[in-house]
N, C-alpha and C. Protein backbone atom coordinates (compact mmCIF):
# COMPACT_ATOMS: atom_id res chain seq x y z
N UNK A 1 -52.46 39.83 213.57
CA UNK A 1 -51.23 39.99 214.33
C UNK A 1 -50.38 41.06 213.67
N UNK A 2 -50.04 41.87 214.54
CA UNK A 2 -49.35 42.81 214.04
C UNK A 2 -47.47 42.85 213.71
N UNK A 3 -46.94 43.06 212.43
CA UNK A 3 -45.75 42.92 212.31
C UNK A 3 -44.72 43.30 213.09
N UNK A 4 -43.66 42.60 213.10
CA UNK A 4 -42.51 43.38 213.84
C UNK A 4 -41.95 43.95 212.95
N UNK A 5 -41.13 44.75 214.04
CA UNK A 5 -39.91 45.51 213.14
C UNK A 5 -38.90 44.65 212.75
N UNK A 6 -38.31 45.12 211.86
CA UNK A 6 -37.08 44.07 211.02
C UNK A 6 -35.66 44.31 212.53
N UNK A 7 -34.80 42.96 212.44
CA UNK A 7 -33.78 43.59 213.12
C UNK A 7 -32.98 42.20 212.80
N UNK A 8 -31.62 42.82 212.70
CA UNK A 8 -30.60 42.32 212.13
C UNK A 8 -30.17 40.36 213.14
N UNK A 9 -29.75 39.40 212.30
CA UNK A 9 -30.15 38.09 212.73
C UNK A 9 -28.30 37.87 212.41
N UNK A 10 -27.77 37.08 213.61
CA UNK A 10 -26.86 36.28 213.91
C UNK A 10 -26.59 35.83 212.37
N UNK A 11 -27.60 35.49 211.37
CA UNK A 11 -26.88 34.55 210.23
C UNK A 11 -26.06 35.37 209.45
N UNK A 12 -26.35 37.15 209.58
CA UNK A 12 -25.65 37.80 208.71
C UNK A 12 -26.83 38.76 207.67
N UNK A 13 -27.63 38.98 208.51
CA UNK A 13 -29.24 39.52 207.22
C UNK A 13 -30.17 40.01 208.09
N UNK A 14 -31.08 40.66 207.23
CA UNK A 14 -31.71 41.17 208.44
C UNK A 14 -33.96 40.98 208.01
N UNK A 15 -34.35 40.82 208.97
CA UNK A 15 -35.19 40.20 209.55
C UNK A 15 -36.46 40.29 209.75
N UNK A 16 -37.47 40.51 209.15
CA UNK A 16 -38.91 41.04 209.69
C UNK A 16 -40.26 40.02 209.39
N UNK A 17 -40.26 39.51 210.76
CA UNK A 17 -41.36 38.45 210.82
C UNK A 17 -42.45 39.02 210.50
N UNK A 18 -43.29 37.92 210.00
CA UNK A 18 -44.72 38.50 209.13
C UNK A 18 -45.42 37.33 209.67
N UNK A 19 -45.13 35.87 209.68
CA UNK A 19 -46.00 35.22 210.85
C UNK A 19 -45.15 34.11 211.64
N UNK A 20 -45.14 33.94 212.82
CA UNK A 20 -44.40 33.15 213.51
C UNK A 20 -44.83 33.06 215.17
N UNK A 21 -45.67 32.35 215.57
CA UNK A 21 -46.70 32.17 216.73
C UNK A 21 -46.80 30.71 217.27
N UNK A 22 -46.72 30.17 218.29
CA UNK A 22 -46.80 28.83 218.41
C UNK A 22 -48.22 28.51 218.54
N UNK A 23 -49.16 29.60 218.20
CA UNK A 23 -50.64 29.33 218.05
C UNK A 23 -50.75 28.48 216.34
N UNK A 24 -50.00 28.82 215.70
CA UNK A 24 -50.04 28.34 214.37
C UNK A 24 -48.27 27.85 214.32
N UNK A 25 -48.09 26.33 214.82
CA UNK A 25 -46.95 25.56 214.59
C UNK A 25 -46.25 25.49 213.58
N UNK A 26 -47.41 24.99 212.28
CA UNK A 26 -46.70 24.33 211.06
C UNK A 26 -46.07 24.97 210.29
N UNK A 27 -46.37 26.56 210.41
CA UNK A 27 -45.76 27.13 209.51
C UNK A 27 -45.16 28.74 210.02
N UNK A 28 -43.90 29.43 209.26
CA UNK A 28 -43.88 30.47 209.70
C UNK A 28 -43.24 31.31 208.59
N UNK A 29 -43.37 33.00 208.56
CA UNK A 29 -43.05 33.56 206.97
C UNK A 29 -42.12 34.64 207.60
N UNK A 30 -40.90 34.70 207.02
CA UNK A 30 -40.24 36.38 207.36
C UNK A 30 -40.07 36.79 206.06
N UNK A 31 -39.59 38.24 206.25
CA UNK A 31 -39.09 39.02 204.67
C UNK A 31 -37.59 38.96 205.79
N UNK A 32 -36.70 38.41 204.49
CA UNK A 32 -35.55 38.69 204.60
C UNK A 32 -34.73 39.42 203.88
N UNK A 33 -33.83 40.22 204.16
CA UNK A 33 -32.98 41.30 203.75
C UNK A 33 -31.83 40.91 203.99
N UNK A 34 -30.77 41.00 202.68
CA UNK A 34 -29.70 40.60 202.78
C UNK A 34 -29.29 41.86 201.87
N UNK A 35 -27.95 42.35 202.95
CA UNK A 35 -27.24 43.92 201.75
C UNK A 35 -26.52 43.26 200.71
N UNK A 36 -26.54 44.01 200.10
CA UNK A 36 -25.53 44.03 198.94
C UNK A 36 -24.04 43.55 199.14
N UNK A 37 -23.78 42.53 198.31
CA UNK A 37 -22.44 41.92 198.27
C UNK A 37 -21.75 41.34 199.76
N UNK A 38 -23.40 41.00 200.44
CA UNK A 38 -22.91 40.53 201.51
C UNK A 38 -23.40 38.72 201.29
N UNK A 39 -22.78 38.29 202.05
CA UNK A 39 -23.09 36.85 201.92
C UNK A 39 -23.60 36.49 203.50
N UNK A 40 -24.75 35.53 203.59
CA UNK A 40 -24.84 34.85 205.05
C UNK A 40 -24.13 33.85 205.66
N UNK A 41 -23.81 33.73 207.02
CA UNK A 41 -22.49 32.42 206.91
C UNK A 41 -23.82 31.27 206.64
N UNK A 42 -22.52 30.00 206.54
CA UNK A 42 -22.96 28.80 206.89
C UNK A 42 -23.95 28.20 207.58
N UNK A 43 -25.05 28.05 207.39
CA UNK A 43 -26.11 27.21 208.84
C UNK A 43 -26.84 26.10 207.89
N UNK A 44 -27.96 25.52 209.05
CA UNK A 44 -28.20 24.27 208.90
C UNK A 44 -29.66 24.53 209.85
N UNK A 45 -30.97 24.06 209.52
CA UNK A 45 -32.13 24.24 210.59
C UNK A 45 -32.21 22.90 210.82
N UNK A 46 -32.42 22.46 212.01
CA UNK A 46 -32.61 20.95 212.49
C UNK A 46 -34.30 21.32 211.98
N UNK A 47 -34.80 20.05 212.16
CA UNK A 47 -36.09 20.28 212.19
C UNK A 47 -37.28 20.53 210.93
N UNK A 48 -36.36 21.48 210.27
CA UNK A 48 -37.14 22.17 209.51
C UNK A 48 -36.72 22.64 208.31
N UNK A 49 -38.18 22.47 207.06
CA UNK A 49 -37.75 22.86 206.23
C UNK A 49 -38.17 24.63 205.70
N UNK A 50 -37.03 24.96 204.71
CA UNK A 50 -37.07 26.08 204.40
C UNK A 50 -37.05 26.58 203.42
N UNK A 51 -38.01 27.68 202.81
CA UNK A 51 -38.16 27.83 201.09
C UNK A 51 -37.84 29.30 201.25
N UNK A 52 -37.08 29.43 200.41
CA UNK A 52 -36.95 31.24 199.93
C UNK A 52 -37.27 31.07 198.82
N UNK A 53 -37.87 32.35 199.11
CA UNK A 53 -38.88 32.86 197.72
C UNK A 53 -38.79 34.53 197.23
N UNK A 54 -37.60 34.58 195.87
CA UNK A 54 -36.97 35.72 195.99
C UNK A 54 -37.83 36.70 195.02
N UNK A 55 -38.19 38.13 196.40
CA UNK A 55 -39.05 38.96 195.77
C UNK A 55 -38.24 39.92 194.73
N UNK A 56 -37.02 40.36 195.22
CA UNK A 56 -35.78 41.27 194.97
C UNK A 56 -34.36 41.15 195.03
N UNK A 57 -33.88 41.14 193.23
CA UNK A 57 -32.12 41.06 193.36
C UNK A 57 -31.79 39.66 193.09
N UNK A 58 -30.68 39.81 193.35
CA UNK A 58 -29.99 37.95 192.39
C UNK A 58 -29.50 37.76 193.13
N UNK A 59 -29.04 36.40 193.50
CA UNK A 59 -28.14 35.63 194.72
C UNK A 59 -27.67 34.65 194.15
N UNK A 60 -26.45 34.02 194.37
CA UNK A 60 -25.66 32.82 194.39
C UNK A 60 -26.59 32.05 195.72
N UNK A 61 -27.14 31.11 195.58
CA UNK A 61 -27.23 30.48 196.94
C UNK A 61 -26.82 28.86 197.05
N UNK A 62 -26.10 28.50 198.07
CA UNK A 62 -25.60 27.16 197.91
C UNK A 62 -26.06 26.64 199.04
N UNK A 63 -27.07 25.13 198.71
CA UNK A 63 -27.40 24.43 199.32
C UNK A 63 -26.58 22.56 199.44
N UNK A 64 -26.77 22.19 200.14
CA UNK A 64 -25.86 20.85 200.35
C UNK A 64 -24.72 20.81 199.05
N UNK A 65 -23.90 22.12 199.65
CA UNK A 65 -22.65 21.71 198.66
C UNK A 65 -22.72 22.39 197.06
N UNK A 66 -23.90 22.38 196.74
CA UNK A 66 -24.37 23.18 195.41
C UNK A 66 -24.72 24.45 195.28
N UNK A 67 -23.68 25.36 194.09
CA UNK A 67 -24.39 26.51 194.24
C UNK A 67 -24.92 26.62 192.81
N UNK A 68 -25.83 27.87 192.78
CA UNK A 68 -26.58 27.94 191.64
C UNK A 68 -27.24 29.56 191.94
N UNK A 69 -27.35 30.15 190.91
CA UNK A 69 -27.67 31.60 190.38
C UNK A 69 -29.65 31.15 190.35
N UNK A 70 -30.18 32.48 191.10
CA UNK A 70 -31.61 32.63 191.71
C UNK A 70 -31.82 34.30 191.39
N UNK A 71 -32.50 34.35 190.73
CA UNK A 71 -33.62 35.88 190.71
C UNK A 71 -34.33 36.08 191.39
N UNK A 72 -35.08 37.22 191.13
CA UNK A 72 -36.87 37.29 191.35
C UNK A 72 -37.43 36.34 190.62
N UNK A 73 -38.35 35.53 191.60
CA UNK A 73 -39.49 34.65 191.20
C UNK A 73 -39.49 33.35 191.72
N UNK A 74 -38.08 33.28 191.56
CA UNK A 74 -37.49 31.49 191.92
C UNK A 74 -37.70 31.52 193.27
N UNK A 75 -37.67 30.07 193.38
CA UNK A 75 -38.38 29.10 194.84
C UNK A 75 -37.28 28.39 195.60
N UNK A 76 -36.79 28.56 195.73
CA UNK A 76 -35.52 27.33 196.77
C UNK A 76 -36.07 26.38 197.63
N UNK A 77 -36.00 25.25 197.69
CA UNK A 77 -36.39 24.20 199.19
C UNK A 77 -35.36 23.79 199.63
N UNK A 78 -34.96 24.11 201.08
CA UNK A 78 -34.05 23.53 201.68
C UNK A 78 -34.82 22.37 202.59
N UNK A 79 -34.15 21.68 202.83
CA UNK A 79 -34.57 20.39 203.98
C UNK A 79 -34.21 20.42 204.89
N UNK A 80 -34.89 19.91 205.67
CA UNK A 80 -34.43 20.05 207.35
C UNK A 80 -32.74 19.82 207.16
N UNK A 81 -31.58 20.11 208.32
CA UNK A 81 -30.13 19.78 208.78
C UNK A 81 -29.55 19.97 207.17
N UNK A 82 -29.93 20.64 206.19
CA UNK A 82 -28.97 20.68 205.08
C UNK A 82 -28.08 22.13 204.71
N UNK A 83 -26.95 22.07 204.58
CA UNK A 83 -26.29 23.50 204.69
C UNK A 83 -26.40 24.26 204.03
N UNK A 84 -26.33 25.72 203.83
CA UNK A 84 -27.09 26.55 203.48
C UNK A 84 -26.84 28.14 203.50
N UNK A 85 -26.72 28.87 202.30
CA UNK A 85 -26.02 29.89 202.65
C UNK A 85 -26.72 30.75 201.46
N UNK A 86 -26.42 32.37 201.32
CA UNK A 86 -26.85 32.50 199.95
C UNK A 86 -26.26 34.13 200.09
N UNK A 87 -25.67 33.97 198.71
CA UNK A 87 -24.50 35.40 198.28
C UNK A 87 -25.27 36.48 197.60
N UNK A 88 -25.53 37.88 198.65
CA UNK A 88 -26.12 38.60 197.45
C UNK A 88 -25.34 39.30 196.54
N UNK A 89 -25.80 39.34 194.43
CA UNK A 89 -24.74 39.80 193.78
C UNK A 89 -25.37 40.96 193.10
N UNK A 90 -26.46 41.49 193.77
CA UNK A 90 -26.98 42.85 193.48
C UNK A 90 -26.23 44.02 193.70
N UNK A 91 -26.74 44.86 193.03
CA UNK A 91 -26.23 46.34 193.34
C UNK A 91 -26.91 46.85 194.23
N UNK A 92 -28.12 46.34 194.60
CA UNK A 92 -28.87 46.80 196.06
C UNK A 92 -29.66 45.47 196.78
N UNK A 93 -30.13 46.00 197.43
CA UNK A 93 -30.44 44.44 198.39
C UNK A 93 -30.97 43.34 197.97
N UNK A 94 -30.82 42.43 198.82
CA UNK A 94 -31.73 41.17 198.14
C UNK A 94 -32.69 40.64 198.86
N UNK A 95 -33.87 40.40 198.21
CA UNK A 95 -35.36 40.57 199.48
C UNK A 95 -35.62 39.15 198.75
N UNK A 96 -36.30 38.71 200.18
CA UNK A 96 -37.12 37.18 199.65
C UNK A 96 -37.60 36.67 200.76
N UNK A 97 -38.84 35.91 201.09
CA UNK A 97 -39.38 35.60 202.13
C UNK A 97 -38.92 33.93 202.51
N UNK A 98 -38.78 33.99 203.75
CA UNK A 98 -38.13 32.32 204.14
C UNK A 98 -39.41 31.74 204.63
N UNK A 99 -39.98 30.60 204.07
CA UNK A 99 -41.23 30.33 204.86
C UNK A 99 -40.89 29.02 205.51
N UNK A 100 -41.46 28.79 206.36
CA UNK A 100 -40.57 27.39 207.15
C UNK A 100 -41.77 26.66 208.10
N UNK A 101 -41.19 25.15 207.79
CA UNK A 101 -42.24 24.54 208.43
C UNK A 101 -41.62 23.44 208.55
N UNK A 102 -41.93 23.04 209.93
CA UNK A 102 -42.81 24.00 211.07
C UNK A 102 -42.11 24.88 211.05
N UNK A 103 -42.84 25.88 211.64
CA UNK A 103 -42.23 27.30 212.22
C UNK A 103 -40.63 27.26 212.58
N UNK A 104 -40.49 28.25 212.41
CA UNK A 104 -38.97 28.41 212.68
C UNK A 104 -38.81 28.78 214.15
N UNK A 105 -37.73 28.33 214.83
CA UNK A 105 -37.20 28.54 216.05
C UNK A 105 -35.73 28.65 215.99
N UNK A 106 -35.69 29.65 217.23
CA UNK A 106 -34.14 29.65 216.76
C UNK A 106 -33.00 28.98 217.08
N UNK A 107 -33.67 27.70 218.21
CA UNK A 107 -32.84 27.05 218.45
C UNK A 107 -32.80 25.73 218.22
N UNK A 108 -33.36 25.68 216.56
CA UNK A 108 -32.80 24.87 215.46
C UNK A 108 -31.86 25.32 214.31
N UNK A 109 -31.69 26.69 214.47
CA UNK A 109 -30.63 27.35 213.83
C UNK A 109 -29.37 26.85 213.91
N UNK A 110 -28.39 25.95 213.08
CA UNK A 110 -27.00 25.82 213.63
C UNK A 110 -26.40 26.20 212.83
N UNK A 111 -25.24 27.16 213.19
CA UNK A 111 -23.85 27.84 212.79
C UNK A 111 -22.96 26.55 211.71
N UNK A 112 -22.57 26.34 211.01
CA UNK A 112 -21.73 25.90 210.40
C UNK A 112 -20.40 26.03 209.63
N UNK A 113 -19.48 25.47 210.19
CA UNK A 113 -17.92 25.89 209.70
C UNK A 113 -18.18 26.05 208.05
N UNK A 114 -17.21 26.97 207.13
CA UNK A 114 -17.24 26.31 206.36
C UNK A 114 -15.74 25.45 205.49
């Protein structure tokens, strides 16, 4: 299957699916791009859980209420409906792949006040 192009996502980051097909449910992988000294808002995935896995750059990322300092290498698990955000504090972008399972859809994506 051939990649898409990256393109910028409602959460605040931007986007390039690498697998995500309802031929293969359980699971799905993007590279995500987040600029510099930008932060993503607030959300929450019903459904589903979600691991970033940071290839490039440092982030603050705060999950249910907790934040905590992430490099290259480190693993995050978020759980299905838990809130979720993550600050990049690089001098250039911050890359890391979200892998999610089941697959991600986007209309388990929810916006959250903060």
């Amino acid at each position: 299957m051939a990649k898409e192009k990256e393109f910028f996502f409602k959460e605040g980051c931007f986007i390039e699916e690498w697998h995500n097909s309802s031929v293969d449910k359980d699971c799905s992988v993007a590279k995500v791009r987040v600029e510099r000294e930008q932060t993503t808002k607030l959300h929450a995935l019903k459904h589903t859980t979600e691991r970033y896995i940071v290839l490039e750059g440092a982030a603050d990322v705060t999950v249910a209420g907790q934040t905590w300092f992430i490099t290259t290498g480190d693993v995050v698990v978020i759980p299905p409906g838990v809130a979720q955000k993550i600050k990049n504090l690089g001098t250039s972008d911050l890359i890391f792949l979200a892998v999610c399972s089941p697959r991600f859809q986007e209309e388990n994506y929810v916006e959250l006040k903060e």
